[in-house]
C-alpha atoms as a PDB file:
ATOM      1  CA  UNK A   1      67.801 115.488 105.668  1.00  0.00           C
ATOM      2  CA  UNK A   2      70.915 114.356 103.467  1.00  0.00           C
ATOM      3  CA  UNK A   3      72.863 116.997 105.378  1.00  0.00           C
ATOM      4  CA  UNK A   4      71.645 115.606 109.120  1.00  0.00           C
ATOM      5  CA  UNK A   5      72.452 112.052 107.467  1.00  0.00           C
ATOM      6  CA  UNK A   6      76.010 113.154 106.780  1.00  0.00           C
ATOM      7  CA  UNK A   7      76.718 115.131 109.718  1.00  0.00           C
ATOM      8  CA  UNK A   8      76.090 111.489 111.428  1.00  0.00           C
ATOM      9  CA  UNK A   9      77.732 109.776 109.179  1.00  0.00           C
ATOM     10  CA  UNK A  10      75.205 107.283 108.569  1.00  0.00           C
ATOM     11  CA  UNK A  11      76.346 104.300 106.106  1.00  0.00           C
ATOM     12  CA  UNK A  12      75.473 105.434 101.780  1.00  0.00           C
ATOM     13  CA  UNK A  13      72.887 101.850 102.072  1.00  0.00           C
ATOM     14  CA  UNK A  14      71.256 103.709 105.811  1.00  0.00           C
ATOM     15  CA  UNK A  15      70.780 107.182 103.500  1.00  0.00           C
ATOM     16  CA  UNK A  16      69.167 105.426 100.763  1.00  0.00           C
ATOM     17  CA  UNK A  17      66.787 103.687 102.978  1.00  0.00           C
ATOM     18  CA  UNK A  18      65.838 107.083 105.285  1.00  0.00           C
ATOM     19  CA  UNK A  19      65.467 108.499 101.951  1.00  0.00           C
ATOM     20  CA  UNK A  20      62.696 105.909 100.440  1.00  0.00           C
ATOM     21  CA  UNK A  21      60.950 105.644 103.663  1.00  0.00           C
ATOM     22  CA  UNK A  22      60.311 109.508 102.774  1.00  0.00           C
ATOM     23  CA  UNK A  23      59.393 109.106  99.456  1.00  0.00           C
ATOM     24  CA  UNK A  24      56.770 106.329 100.767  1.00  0.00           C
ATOM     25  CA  UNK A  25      55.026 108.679 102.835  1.00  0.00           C
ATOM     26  CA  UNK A  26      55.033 111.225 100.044  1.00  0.00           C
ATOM     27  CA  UNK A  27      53.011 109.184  97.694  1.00  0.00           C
ATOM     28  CA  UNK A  28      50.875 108.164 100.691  1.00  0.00           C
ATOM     29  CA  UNK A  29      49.624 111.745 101.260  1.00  0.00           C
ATOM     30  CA  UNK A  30      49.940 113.100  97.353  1.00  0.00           C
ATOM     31  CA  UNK A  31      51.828 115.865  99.118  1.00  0.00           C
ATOM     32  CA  UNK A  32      54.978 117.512 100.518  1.00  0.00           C
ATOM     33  CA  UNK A  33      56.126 114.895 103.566  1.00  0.00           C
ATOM     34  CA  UNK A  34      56.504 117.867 106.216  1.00  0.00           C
ATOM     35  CA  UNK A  35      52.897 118.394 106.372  1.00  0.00           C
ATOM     36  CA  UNK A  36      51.842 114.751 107.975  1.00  0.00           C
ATOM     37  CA  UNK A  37      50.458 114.992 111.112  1.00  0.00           C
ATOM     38  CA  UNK A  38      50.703 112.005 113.764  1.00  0.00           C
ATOM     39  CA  UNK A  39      47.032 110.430 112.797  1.00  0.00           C
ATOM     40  CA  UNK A  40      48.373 110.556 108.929  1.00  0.00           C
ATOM     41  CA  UNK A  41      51.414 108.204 110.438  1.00  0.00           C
ATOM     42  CA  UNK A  42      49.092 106.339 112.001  1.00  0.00           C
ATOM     43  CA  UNK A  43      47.370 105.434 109.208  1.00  0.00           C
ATOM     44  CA  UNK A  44      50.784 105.276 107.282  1.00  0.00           C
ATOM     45  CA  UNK A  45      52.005 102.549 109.288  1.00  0.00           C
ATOM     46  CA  UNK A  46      48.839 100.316 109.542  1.00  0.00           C
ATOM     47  CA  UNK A  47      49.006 100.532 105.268  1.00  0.00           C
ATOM     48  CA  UNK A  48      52.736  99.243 106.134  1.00  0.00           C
ATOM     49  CA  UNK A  49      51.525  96.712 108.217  1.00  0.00           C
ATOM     50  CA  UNK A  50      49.573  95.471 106.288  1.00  0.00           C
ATOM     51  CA  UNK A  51      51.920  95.022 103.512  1.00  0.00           C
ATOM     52  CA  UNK A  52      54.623  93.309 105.981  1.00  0.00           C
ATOM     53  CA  UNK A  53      56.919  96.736 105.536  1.00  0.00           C
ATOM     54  CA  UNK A  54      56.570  98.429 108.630  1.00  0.00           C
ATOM     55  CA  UNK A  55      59.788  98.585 111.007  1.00  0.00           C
ATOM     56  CA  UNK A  56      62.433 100.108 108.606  1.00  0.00           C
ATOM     57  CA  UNK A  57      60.635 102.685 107.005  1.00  0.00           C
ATOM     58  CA  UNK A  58      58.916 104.074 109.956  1.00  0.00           C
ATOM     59  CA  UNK A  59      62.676 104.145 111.695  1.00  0.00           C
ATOM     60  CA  UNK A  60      63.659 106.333 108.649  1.00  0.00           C
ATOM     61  CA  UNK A  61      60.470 108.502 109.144  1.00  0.00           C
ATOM     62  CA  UNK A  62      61.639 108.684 113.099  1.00  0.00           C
ATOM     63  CA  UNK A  63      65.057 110.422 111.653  1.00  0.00           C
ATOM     64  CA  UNK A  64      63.278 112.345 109.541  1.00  0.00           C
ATOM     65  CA  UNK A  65      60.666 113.871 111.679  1.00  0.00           C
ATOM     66  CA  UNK A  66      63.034 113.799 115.176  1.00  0.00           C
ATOM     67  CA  UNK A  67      66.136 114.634 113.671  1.00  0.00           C
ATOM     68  CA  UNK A  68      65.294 117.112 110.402  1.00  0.00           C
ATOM     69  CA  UNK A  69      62.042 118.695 111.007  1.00  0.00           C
ATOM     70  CA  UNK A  70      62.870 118.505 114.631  1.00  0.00           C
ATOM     71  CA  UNK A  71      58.680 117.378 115.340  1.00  0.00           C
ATOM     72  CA  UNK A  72      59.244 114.370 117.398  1.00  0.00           C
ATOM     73  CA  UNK A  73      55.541 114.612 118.583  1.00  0.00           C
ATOM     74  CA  UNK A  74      54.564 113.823 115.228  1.00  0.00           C
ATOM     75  CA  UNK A  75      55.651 110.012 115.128  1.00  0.00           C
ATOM     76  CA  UNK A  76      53.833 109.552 118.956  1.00  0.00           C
ATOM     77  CA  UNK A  77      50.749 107.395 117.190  1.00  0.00           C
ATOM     78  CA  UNK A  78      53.261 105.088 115.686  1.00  0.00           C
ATOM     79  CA  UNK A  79      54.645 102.210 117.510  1.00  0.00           C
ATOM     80  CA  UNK A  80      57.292  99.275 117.489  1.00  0.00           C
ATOM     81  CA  UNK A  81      56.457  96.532 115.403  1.00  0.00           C
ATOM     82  CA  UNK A  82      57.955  92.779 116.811  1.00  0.00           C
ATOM     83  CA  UNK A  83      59.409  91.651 114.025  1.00  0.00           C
ATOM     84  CA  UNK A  84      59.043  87.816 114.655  1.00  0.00           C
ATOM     85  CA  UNK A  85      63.335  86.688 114.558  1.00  0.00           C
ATOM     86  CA  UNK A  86      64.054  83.399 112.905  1.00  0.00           C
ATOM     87  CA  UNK A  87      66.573  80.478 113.265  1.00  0.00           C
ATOM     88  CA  UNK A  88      68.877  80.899 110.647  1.00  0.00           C
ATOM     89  CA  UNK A  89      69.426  77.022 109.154  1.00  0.00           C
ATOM     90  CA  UNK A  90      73.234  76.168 109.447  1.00  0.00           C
ATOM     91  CA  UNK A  91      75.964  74.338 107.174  1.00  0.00           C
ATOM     92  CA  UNK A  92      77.487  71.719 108.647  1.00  0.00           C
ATOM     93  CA  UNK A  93      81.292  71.288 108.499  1.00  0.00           C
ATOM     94  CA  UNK A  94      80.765  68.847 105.303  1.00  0.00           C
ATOM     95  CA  UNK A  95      78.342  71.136 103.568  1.00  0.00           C
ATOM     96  CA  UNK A  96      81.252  74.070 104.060  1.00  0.00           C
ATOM     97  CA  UNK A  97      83.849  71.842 102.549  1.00  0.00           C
ATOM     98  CA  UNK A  98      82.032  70.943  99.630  1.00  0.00           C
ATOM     99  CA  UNK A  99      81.090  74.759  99.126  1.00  0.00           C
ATOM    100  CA  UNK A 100      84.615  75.755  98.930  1.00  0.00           C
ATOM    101  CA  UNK A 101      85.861  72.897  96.812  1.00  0.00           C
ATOM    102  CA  UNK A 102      83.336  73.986  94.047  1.00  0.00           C
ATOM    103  CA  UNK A 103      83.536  77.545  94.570  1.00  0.00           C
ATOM    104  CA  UNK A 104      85.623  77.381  91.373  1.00  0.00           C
ATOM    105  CA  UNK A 105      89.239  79.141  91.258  1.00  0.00           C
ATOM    106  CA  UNK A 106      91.316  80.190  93.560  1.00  0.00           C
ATOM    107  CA  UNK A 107      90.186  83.484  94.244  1.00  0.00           C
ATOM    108  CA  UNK A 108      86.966  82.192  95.264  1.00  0.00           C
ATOM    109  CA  UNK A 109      87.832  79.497  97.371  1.00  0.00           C
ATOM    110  CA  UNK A 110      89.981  82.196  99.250  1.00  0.00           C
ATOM    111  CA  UNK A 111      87.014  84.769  99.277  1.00  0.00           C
ATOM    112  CA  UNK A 112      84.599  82.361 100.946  1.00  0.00           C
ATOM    113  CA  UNK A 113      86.954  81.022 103.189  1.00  0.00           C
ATOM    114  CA  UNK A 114      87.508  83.968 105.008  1.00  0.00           C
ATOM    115  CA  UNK A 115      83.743  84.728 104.977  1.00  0.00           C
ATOM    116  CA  UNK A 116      83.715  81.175 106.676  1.00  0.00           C
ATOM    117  CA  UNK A 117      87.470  80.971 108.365  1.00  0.00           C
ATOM    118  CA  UNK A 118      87.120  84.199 109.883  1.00  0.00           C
ATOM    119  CA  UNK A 119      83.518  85.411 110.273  1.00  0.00           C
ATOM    120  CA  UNK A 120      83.685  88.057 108.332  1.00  0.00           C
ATOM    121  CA  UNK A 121      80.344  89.703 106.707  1.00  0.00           C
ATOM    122  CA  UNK A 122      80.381  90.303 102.814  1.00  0.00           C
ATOM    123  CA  UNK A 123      81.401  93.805 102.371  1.00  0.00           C
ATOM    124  CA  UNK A 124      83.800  92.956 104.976  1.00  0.00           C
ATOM    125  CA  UNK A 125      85.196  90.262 102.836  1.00  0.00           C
ATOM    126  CA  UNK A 126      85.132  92.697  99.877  1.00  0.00           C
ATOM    127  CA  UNK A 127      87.236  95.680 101.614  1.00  0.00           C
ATOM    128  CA  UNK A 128      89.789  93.167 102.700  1.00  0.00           C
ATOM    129  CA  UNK A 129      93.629  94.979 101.899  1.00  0.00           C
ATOM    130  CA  UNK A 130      96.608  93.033 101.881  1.00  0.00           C
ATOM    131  CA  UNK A 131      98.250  95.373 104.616  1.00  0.00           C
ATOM    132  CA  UNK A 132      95.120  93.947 106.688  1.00  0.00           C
ATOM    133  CA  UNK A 133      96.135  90.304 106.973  1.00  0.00           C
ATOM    134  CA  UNK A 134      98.965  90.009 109.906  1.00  0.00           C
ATOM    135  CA  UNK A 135     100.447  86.777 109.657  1.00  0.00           C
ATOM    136  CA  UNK A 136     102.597  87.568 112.281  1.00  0.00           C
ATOM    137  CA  UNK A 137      99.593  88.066 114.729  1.00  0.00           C
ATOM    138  CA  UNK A 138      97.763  86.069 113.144  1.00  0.00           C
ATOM    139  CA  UNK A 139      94.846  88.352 112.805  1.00  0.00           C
ATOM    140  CA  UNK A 140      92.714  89.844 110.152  1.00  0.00           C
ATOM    141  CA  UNK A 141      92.154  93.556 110.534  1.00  0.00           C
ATOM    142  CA  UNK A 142      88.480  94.954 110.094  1.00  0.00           C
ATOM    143  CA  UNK A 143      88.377  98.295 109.556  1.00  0.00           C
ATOM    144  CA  UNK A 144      85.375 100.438 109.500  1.00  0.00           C
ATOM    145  CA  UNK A 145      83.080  96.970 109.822  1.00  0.00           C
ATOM    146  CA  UNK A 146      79.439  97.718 110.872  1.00  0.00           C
ATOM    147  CA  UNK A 147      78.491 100.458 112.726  1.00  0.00           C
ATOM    148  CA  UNK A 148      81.524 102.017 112.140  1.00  0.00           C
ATOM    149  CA  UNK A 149      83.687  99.987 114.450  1.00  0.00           C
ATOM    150  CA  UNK A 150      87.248  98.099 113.595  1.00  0.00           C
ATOM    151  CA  UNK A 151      88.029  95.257 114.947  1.00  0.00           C
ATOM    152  CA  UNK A 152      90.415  92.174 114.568  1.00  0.00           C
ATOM    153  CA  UNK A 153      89.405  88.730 113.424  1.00  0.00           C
ATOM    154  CA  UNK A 154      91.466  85.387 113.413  1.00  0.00           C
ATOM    155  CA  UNK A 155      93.477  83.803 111.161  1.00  0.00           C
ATOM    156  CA  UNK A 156      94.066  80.745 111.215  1.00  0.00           C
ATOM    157  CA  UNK A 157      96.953  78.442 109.609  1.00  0.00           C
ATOM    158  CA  UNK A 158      94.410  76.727 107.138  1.00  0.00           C
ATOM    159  CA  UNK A 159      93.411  80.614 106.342  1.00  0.00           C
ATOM    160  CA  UNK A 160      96.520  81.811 105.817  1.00  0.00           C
ATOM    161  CA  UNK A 161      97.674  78.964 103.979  1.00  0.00           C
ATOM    162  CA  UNK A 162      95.091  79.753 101.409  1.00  0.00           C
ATOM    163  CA  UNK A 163      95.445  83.651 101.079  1.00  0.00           C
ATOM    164  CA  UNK A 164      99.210  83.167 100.294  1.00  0.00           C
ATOM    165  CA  UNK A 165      98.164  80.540  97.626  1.00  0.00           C
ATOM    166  CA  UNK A 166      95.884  82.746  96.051  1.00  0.00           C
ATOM    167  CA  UNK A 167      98.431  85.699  96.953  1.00  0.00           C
ATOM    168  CA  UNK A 168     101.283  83.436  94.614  1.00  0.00           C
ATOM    169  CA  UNK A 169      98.858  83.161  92.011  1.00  0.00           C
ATOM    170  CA  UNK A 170      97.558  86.918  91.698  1.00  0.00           C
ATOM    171  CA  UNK A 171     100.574  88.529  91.849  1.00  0.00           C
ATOM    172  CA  UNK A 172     101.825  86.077  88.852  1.00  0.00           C
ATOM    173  CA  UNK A 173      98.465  86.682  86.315  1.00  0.00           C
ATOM    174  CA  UNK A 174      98.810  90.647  87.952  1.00  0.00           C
ATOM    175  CA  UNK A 175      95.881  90.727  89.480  1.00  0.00           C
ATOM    176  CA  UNK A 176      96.746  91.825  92.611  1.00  0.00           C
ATOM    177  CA  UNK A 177      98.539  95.490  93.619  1.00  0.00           C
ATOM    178  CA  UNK A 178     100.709  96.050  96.279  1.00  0.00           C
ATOM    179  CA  UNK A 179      98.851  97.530  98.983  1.00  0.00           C
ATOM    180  CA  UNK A 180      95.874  96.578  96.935  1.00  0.00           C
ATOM    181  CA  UNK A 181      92.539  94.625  97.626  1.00  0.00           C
ATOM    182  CA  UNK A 182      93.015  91.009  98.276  1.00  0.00           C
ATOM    183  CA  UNK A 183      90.168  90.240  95.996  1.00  0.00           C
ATOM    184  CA  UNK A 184      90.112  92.555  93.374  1.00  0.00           C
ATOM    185  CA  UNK A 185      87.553  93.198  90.537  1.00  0.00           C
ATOM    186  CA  UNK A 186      87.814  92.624  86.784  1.00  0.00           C
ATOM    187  CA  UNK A 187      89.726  96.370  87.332  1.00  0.00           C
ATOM    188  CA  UNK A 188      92.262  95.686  90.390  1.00  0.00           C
ATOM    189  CA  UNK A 189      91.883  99.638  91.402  1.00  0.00           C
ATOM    190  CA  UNK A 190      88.109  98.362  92.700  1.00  0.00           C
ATOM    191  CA  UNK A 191      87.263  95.267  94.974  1.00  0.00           C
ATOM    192  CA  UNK A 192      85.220  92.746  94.070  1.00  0.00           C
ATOM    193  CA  UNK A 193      81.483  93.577  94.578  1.00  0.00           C
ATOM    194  CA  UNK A 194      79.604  92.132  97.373  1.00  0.00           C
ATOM    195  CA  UNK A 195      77.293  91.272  94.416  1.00  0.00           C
ATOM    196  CA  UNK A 196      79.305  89.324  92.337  1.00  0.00           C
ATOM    197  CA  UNK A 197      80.487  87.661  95.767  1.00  0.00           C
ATOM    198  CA  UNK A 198      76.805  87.048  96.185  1.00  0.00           C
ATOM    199  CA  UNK A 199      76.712  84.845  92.832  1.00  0.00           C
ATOM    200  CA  UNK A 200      80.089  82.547  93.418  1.00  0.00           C
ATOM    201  CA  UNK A 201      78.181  81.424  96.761  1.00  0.00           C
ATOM    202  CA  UNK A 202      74.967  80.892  95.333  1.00  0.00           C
ATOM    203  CA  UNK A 203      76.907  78.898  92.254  1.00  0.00           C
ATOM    204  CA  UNK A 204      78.875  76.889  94.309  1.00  0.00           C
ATOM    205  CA  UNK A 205      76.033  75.792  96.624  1.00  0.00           C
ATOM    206  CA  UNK A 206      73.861  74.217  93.433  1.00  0.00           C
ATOM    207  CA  UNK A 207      77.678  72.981  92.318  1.00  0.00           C
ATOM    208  CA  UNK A 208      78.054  71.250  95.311  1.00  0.00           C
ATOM    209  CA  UNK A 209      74.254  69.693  95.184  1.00  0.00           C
ATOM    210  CA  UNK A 210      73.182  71.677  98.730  1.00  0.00           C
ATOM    211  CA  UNK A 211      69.637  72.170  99.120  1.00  0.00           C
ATOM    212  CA  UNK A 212      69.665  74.116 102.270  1.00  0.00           C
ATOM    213  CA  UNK A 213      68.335  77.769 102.248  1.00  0.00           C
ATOM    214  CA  UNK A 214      71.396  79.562 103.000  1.00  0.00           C
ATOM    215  CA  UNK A 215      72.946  82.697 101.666  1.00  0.00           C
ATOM    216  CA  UNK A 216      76.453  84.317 101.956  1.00  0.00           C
ATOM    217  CA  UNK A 217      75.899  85.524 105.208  1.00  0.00           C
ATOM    218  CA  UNK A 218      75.451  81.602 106.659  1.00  0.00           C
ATOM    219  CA  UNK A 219      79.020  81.518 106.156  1.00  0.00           C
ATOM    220  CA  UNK A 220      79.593  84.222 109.131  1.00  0.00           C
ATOM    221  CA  UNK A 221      76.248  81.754 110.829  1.00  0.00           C
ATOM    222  CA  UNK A 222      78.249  78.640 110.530  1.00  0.00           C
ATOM    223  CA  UNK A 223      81.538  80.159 112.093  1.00  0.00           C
ATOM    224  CA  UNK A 224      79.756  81.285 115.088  1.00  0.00           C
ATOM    225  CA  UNK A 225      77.533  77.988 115.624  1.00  0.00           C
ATOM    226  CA  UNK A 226      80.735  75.870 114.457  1.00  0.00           C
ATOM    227  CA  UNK A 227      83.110  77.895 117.116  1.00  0.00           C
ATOM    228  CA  UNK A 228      79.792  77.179 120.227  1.00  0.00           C
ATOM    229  CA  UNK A 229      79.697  73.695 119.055  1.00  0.00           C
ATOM    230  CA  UNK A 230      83.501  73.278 120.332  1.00  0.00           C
ATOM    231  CA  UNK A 231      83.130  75.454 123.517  1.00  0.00           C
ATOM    232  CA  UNK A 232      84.787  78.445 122.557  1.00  0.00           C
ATOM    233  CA  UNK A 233      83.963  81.229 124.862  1.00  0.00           C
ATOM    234  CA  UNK A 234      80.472  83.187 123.756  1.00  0.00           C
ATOM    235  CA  UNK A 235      81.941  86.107 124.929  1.00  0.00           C
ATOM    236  CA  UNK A 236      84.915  85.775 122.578  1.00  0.00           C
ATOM    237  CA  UNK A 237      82.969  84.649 119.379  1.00  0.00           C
ATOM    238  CA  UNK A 238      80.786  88.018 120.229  1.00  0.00           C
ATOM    239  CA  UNK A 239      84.295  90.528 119.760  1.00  0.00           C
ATOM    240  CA  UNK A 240      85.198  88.050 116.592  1.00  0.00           C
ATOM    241  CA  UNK A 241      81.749  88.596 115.243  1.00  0.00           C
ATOM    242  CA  UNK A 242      81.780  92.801 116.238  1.00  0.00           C
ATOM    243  CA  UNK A 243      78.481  92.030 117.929  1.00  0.00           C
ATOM    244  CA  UNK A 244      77.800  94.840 120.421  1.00  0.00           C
ATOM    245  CA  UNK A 245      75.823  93.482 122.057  1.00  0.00           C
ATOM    246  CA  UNK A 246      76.208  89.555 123.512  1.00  0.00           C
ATOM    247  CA  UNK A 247      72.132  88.822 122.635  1.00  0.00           C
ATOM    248  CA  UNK A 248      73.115  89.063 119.063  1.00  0.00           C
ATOM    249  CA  UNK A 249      75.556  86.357 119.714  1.00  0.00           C
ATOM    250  CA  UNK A 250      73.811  84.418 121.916  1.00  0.00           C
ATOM    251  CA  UNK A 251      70.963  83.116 119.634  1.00  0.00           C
ATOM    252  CA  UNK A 252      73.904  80.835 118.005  1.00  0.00           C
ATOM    253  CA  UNK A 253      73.520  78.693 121.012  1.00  0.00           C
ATOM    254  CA  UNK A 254      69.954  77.672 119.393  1.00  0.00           C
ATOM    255  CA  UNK A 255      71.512  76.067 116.759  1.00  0.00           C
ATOM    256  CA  UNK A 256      74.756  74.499 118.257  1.00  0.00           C
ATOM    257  CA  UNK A 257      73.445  70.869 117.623  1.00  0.00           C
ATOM    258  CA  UNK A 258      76.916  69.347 119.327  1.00  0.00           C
ATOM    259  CA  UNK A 259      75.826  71.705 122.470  1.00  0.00           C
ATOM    260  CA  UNK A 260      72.248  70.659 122.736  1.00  0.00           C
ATOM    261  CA  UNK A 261      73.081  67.159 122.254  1.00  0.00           C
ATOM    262  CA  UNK A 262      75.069  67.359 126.006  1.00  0.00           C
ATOM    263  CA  UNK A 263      71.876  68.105 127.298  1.00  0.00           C
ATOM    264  CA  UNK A 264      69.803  65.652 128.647  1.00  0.00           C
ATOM    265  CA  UNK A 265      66.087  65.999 128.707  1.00  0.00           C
ATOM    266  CA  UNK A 266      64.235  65.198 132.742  1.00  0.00           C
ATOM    267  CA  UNK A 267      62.841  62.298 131.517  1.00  0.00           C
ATOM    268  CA  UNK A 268      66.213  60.462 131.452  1.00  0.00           C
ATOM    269  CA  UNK A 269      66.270  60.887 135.149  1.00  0.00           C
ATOM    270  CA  UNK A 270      63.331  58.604 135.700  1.00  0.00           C
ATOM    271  CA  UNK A 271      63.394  55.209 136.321  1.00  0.00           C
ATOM    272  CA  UNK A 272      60.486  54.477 133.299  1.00  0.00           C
ATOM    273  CA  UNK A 273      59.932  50.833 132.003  1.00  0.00           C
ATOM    274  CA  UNK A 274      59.549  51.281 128.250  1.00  0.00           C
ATOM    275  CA  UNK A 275      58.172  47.889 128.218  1.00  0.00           C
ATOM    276  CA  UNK A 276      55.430  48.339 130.622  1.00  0.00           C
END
């Protein structure tokens, strides 16, 4: 199964996955995986759920039947579960402001502002080189983002301005390599992790006294719903966001609050005494 994995080059965090859903089933039946027939994933999946776990293990248990043991027929009791999809909640413009004002140093502020400034998901952020910032294009280069894909993200003045002020400041305490990761680790041969990128957020929300539930990843929510709110092309925000498809994109137009607000409701087109 590792080898079928590799030969796809599925992503290390996919293989690990594929590879629990397995061992799931294993302790299920207190026996070797192969042997399940399609009533024992039947009665797999309604244990899953049950416990609210269903849709990515049984899609590791599809590659695993379909792909290794090449017995698609086996998964043809299991089904799709709808997995019920949520508005995320969004920062406004101030919230984002404060955030990066009590991110901390330098470093930081720059690391979250391109999460924010650019749209850019964690790892992304991470894997950031300085031969990927063109500031003569005035594009960010993506390489390898999800699913495998490159793709170029913008830069703005603001941006840049900030990556060259933390760029100043690096190279002087030699932290940063040339060629090297624009945000480094404690060791500058590795990047910083998306973990510890994980904690500055999550520090400099409580710093800055916001009580939404957001995460890191609200950043890259905010910069779509921010862009939508001043009538930037969907189509456009959905290449800056590597969305293949323009559904994944689209749900941002639930939250646009500046968009919605244009809209006015039928009952403003009737002539209706409020007094009466």
């Amino acid at each position: 199964m590792i080898d079928d994995m590799c030969l796809r080059k599925l992503n290390p965090k996919t293989q690990i996955a594929y590879l629990r859903s397995v061992e799931k089933l294993t302790r299920f039946l207190g026996q070797s995986p192969d042997t399940a027939s399609a009533e024992d994933l039947r009665r797999f999946q309604l244990k899953l759920v049950d416990e609210g776990t269903s849709s990515g293990t049984i899609t590791g248990l599809r590659f695993f039947f379909e792909v290794t043991l090449d017995r698609g027929d086996a998964m043809k009791k299991t089904s799709h579960v709808y997995q019920p999809r949520k508005i995320p909640e969004i920062l406004n413009t101030d919230e984002v402001a404060r955030l990066l004002q009590y991110a901390g140093c330098l470093k930081y502020r720059a690391a979250l502002g391109v999460a924010y400034g650019a749209g850019l998901r964690a790892s992304e952020v991470c894997h950031l080189t300085t031969g990927d910032i063109d500031s003569e294009r005035m594009v960010l280069r993506v390489e390898q983002g999800k699913g495998k894909r490159d793709r170029l993200a913008i830069l703005s003045p603001v941006l840049l301005d900030l990556l060259r002020a933390w760029w100043r400041e690096g190279r002087a305490k030699r932290q940063l390599m040339p060629g090297g990761w624009v945000f480094p680790g404690q060791n500058p041969i590795n990047p910083l992790s998306t973990r510890s990128l994980n904690r500055i957020f999550h520090q400099a929300r409580e710093a800055a006294g916001i009580r939404k539930r957001v995460s890191l990843h609200s950043l890259r929510h905010a910069f779509a719903t921010h862009l939508l709110d001043r009538r930037e092309d969907i189509r456009v925000i959905q290449v800056l966001l590597g969305h293949k498809k323009i559904e994944n994109t689209a749900r941002y137009t639930q939250v646009a609050t500046e968009l919605l607000n244009e809209v006015k409701g039928p009952l403003e087109y009737l002539a209706l005494d409020a007094s009466a």
